[in-house]
C-alpha atoms as a PDB file:
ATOM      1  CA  UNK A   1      12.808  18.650  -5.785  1.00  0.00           C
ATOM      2  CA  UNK A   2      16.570  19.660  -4.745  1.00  0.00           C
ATOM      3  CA  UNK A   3      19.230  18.940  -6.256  1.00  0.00           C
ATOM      4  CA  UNK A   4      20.048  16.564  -2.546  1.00  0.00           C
ATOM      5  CA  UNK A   5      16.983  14.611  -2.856  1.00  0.00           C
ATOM      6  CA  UNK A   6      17.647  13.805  -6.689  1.00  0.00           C
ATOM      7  CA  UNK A   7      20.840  12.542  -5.329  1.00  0.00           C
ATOM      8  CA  UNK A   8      19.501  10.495  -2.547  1.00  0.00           C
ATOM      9  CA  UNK A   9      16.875   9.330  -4.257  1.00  0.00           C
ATOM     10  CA  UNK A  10      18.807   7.904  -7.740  1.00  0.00           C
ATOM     11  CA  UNK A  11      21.152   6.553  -5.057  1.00  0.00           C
ATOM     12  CA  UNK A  12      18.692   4.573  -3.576  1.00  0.00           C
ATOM     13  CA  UNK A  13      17.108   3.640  -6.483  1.00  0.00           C
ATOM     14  CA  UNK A  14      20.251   2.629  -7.879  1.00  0.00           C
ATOM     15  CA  UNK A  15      21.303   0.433  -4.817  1.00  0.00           C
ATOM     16  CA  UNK A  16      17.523  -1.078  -4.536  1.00  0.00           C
ATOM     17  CA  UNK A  17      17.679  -2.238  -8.053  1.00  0.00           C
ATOM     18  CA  UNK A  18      21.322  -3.940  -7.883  1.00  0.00           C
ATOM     19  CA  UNK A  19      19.961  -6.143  -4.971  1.00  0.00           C
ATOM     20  CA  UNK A  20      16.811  -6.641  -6.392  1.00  0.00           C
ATOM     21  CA  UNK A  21      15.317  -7.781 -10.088  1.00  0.00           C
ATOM     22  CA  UNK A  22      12.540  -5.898  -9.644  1.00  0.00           C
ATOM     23  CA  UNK A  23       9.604  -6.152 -11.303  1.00  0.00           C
ATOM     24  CA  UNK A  24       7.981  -2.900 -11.663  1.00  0.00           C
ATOM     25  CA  UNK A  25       5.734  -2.962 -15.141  1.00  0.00           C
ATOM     26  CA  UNK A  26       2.576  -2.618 -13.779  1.00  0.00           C
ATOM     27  CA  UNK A  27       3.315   1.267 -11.415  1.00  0.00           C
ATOM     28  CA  UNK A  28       2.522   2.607 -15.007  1.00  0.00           C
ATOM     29  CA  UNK A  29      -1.199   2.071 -13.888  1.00  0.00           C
ATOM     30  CA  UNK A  30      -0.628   4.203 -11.211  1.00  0.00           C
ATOM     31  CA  UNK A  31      -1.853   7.883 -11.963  1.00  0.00           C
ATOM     32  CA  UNK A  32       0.365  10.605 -11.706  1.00  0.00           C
ATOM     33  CA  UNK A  33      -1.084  12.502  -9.203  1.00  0.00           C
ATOM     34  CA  UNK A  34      -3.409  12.190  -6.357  1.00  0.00           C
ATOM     35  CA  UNK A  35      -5.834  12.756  -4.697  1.00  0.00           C
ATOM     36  CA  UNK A  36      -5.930   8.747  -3.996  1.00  0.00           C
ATOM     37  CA  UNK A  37      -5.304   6.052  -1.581  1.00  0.00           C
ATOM     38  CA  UNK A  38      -2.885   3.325  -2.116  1.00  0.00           C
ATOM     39  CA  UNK A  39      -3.489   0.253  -0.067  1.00  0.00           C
ATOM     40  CA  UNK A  40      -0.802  -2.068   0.086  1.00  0.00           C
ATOM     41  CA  UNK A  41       0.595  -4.805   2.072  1.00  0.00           C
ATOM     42  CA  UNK A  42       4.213  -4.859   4.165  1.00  0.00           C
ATOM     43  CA  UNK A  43       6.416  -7.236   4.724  1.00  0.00           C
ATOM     44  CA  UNK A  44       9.705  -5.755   5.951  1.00  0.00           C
ATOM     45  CA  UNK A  45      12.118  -2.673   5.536  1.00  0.00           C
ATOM     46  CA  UNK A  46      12.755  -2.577   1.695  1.00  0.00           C
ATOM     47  CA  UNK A  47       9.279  -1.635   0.474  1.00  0.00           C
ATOM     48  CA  UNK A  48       9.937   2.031   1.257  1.00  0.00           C
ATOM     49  CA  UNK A  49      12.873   1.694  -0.817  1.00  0.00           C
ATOM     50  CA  UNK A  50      11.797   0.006  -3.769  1.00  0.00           C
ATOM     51  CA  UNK A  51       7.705   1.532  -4.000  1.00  0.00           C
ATOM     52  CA  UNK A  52       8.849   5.092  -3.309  1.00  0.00           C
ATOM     53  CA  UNK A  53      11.862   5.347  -5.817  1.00  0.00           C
ATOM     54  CA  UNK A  54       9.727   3.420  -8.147  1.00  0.00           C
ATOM     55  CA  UNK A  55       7.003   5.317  -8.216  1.00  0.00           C
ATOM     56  CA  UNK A  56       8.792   9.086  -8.466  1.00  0.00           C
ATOM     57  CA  UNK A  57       8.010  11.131 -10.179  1.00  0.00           C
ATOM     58  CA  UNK A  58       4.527  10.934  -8.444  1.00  0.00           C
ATOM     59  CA  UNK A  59       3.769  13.366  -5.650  1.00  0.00           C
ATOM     60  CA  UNK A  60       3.829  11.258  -2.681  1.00  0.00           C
ATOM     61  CA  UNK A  61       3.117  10.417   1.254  1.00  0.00           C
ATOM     62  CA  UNK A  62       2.747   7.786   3.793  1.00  0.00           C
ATOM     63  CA  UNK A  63       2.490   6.628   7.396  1.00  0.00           C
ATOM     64  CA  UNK A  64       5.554   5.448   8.962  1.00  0.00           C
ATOM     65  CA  UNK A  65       5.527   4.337  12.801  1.00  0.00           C
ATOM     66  CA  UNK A  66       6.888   7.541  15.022  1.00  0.00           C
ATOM     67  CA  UNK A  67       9.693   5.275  16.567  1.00  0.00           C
ATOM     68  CA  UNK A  68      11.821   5.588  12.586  1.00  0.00           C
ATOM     69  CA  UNK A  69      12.561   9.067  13.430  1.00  0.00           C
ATOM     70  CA  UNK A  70      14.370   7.844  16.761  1.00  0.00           C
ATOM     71  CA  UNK A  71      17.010   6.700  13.703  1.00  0.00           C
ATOM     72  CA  UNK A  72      18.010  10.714  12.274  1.00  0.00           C
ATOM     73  CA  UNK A  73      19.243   9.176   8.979  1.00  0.00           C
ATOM     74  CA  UNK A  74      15.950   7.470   8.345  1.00  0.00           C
ATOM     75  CA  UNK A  75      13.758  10.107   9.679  1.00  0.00           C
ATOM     76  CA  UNK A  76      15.884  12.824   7.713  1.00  0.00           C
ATOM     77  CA  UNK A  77      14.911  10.864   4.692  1.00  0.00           C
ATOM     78  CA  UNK A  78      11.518   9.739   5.701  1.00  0.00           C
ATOM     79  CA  UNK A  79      11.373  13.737   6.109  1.00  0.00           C
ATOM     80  CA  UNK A  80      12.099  14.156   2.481  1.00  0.00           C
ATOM     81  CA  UNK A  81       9.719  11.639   0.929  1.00  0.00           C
ATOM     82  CA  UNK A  82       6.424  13.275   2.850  1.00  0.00           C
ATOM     83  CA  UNK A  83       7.015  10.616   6.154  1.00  0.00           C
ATOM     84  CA  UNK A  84       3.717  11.088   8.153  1.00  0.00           C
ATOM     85  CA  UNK A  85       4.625   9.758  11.766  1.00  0.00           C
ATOM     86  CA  UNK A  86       1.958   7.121  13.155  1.00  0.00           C
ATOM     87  CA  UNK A  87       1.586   6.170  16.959  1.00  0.00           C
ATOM     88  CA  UNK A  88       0.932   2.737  16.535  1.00  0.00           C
ATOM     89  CA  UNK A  89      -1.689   1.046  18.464  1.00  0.00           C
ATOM     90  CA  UNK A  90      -3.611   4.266  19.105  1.00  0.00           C
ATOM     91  CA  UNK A  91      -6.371   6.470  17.051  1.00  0.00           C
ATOM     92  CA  UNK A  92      -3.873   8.760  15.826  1.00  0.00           C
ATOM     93  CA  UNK A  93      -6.120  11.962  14.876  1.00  0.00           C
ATOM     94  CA  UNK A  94      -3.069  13.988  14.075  1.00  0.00           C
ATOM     95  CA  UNK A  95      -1.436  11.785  11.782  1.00  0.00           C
ATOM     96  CA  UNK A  96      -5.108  10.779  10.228  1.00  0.00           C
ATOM     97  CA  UNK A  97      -5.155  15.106   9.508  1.00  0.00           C
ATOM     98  CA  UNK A  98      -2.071  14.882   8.026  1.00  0.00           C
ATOM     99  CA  UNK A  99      -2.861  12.058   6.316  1.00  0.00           C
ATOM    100  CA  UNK A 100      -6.367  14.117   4.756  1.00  0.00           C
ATOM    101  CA  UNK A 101      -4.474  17.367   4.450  1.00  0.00           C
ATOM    102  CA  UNK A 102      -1.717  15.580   1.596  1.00  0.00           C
ATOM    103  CA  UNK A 103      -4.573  14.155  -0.164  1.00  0.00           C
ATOM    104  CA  UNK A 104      -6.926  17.511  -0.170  1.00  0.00           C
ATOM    105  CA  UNK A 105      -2.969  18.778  -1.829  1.00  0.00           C
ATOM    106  CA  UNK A 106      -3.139  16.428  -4.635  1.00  0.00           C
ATOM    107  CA  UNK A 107      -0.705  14.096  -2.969  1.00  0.00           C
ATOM    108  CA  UNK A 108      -0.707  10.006  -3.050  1.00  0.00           C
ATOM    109  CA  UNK A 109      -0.678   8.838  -0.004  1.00  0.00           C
ATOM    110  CA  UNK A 110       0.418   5.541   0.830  1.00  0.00           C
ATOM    111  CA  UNK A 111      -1.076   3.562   3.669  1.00  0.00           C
ATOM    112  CA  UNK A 112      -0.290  -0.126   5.017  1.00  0.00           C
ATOM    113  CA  UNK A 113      -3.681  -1.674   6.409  1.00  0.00           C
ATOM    114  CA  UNK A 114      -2.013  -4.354   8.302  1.00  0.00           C
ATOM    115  CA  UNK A 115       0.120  -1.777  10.620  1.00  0.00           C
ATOM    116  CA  UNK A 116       3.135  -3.673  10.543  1.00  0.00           C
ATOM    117  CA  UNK A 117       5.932  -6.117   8.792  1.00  0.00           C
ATOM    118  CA  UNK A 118       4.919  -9.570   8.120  1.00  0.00           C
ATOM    119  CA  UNK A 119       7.838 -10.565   7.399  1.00  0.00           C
ATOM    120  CA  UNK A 120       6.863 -14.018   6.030  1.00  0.00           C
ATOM    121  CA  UNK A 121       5.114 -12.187   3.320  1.00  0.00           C
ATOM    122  CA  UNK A 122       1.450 -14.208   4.629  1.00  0.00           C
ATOM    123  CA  UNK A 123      -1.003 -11.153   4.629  1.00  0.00           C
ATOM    124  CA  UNK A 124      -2.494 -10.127   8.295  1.00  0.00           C
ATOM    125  CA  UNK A 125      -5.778  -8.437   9.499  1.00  0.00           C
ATOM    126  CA  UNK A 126      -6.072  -5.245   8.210  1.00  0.00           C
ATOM    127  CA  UNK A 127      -7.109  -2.247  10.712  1.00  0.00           C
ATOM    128  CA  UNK A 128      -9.887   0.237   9.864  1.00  0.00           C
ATOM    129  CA  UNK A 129      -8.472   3.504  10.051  1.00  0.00           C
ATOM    130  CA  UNK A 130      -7.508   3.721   6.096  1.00  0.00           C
ATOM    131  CA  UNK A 131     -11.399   3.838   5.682  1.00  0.00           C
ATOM    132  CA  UNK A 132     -12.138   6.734   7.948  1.00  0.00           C
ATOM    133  CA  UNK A 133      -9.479   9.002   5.994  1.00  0.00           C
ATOM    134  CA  UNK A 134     -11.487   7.222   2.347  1.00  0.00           C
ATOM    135  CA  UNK A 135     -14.499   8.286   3.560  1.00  0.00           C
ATOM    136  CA  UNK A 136     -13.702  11.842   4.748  1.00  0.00           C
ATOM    137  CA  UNK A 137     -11.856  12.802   2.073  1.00  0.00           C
ATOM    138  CA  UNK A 138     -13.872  11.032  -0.960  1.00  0.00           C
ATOM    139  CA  UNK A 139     -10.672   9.732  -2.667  1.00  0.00           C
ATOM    140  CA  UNK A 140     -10.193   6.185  -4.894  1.00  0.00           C
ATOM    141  CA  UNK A 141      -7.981   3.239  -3.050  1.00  0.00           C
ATOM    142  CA  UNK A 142      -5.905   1.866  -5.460  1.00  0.00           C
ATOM    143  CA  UNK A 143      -4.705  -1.820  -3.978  1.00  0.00           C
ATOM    144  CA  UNK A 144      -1.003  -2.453  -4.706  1.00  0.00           C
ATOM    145  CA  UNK A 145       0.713  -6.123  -3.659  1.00  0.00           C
ATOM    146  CA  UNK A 146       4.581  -6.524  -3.797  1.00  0.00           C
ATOM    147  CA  UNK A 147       5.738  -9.793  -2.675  1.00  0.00           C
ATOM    148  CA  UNK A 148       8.740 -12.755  -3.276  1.00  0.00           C
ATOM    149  CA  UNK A 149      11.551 -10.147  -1.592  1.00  0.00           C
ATOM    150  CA  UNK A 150      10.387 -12.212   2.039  1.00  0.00           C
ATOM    151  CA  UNK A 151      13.824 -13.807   2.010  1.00  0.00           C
ATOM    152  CA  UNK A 152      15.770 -10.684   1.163  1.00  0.00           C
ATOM    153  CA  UNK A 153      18.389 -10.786   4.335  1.00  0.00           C
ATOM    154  CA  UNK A 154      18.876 -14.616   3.435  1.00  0.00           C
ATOM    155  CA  UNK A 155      19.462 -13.582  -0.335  1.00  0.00           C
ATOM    156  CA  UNK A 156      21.732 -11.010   0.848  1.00  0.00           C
ATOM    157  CA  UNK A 157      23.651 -13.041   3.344  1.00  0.00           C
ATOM    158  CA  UNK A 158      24.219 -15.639   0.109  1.00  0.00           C
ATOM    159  CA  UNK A 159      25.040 -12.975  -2.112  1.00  0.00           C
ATOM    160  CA  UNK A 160      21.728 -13.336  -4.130  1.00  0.00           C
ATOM    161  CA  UNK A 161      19.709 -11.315  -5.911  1.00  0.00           C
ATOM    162  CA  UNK A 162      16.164 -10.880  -4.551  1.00  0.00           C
ATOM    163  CA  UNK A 163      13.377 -10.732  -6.768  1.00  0.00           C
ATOM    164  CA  UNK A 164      10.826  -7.717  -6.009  1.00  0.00           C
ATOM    165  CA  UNK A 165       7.155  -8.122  -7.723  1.00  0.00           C
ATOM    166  CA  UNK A 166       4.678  -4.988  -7.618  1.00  0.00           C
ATOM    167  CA  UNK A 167       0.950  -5.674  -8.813  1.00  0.00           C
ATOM    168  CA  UNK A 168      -1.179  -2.826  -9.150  1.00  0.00           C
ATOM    169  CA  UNK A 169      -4.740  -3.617  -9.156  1.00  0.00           C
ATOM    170  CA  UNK A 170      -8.033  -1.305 -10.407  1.00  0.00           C
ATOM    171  CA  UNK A 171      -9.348   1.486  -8.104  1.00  0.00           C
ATOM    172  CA  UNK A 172     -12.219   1.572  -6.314  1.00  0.00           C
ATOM    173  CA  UNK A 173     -14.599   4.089  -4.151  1.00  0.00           C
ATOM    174  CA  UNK A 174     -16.514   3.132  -0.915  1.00  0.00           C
ATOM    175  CA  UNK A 175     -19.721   4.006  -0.487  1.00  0.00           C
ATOM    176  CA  UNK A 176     -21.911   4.062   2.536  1.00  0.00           C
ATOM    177  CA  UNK A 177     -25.209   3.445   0.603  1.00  0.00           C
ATOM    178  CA  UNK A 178     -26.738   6.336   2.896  1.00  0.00           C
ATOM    179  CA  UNK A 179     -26.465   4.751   5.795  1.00  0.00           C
ATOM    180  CA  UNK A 180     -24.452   5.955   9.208  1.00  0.00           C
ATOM    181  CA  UNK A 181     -21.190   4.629   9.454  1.00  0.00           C
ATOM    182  CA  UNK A 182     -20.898   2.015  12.434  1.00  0.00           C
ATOM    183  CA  UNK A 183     -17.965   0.223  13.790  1.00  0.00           C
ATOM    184  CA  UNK A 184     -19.564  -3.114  12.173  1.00  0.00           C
ATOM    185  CA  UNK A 185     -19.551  -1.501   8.991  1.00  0.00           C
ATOM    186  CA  UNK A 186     -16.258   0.139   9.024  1.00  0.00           C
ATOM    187  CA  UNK A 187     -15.055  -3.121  10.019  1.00  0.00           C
ATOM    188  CA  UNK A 188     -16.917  -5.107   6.984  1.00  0.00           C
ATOM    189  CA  UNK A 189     -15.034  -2.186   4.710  1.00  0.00           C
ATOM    190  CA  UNK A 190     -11.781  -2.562   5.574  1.00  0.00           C
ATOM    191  CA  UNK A 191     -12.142  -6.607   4.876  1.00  0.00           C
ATOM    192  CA  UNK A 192     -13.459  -5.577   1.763  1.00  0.00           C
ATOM    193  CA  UNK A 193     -10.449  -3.454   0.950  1.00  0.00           C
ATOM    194  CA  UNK A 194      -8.119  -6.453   2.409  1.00  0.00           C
ATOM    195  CA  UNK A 195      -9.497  -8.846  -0.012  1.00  0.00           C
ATOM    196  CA  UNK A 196      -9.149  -6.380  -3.198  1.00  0.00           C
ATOM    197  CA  UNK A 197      -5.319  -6.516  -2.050  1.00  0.00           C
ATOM    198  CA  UNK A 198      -5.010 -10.397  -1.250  1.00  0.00           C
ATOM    199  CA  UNK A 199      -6.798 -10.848  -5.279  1.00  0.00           C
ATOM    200  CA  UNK A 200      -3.829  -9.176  -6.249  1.00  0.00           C
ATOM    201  CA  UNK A 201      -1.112 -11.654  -4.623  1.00  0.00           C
ATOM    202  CA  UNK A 202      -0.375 -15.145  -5.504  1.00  0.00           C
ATOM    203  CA  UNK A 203      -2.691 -17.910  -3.466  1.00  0.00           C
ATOM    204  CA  UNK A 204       0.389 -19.102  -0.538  1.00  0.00           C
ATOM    205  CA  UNK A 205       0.711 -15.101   0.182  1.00  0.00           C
ATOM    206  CA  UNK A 206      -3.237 -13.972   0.612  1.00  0.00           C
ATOM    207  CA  UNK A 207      -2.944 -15.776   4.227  1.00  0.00           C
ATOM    208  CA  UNK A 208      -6.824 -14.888   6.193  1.00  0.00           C
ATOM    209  CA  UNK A 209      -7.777 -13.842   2.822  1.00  0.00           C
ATOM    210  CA  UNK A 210      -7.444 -16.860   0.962  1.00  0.00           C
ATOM    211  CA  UNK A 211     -11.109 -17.700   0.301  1.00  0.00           C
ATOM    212  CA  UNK A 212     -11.729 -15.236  -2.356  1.00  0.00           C
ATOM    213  CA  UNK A 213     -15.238 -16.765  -2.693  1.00  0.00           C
ATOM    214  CA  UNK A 214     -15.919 -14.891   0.756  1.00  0.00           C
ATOM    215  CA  UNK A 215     -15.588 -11.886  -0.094  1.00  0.00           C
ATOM    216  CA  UNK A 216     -18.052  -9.025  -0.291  1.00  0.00           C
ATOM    217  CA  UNK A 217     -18.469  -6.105  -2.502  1.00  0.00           C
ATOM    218  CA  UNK A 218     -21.367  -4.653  -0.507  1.00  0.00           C
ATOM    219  CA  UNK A 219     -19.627  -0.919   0.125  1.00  0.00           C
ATOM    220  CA  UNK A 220     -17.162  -0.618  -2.496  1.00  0.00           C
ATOM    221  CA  UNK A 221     -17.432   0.955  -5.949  1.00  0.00           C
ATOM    222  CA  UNK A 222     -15.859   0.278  -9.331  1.00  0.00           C
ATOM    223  CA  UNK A 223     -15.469   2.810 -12.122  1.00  0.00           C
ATOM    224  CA  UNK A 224     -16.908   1.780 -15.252  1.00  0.00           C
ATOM    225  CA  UNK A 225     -13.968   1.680 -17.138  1.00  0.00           C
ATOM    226  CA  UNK A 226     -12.637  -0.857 -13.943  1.00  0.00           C
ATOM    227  CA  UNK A 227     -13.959  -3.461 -12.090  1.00  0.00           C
ATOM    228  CA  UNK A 228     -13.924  -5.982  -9.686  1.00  0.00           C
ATOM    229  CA  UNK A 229      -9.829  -7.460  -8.348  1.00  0.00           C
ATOM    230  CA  UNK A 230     -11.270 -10.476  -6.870  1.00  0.00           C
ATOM    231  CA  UNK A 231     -13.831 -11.361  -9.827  1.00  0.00           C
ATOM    232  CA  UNK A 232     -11.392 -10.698 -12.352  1.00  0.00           C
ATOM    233  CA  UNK A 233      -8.548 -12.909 -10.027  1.00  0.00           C
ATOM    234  CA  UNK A 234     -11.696 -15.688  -9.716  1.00  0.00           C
ATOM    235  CA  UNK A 235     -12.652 -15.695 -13.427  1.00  0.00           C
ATOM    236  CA  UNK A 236      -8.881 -16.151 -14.124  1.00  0.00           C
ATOM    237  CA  UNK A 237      -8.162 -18.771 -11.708  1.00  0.00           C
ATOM    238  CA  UNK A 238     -11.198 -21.052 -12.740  1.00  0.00           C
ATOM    239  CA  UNK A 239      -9.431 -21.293 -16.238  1.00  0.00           C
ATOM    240  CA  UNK A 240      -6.342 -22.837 -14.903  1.00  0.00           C
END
């Protein structure tokens, strides 16, 4: 790392943290290095901010739509941190090899399911293509939930400190069960994945993904020494 990016980076850090209390206990689950996949949700600009800086000293990439680099400040930094331009609303394939090649390096790479801001923090419909690069490449997914910095601009325009919450849930594999891979089934995945995530955020936030009960398990895989998000969120729930 140069001595610029140590710079940029502590600045950042430092800035992200006076405008935010965040919460950031549970990124010690998070392994040091790759190869894995974290899934996580978005709701508006300061994520990159807060998970990246957070998260250092961790080898690390993500997608970013191609349209950031239009902004040469944000795409010189988005440069630095391993920025993986997406084309949005297309089957990228070069950004999907990039996306493969940082992981086959050792690299976490970070990938939004839902393709775009929120902004009210209610999760959307997640899109497939995180499941194509899972099952190519054989790596965990590692769902990750921050949440309660929706009203940061509001907060900032009142001179208000935003609170920032990450929750890092347990890993998990797919698994095809031997069978070819159809759309139906990539399509049943990705809920699957969705609903590992929404387990991880408070009941107002999980939006489509509310009904934990709904959920399916049918292509993922836990580690022994992990185990299910959504049971565990269930089990803890049904105590309260």
């Amino acid at each position: 790392m140069t001595l610029t990016s140590r710079l940029v980076n502590a600045t950042i850090k430092r800035l992200t943290r006076m405008l935010c209390r965040v919460d950031d206990e549970q990124v010690a689950r998070i392994p040091a290095q790759g190869p894995l996949i974290i899934v996580s949700n978005h709701i508006n600009f300061i994520e990159p901010l807060v998970v990246y800086t957070h998260l250092l000293p961790r080898p690390m990439a993500f997608f970013a739509k191609v349209e950031s680099w239009d902004n040469k400040l944000i795409g010189c930094v988005f440069d630095m941190w391993g920025g993986i331009p997406l084309k949005r609303g297309t089957a990228d394939v070069g950004a999907i090899r990039l996306g493969l090649g940082a992981l086959e390096n050792g690299t976490i790479l970070a990938v939004a399911p839902e393709g775009t801001r929120s902004g009210d923090g209610i999760l959307r419909k997640g899109h497939p293509g995180v499941v194509i690069m899972a099952l190519r490449s054989g790596a965990p997914l590692l769902p990750m939930a921050c949440y309660r910095h929706e009203d940061f601009w509001d907060n900032l325009t009142h001179l208000r400190r935003t609170d920032f919450r990450i929750a890092v849930g347990h890993p998990f594999f797919l698994q095809t069960n031997g069978i070819s891979v159809t759309r139906e089934m990539r399509q049943q995945m990705i809920e699957e994945i969705m609903y590992q995530m929404a387990a991880l955020l408070p009941p107002s936030y999980r939006g489509i993904y509310a009904d934990l009960s709904a959920a399916t398990e049918t292509y993922l895989r836990f580690p022994e020494t992990s185990g299910s998000n959504v049971q565990q969120t269930l089990d803890r729930e049904a105590l309260l």
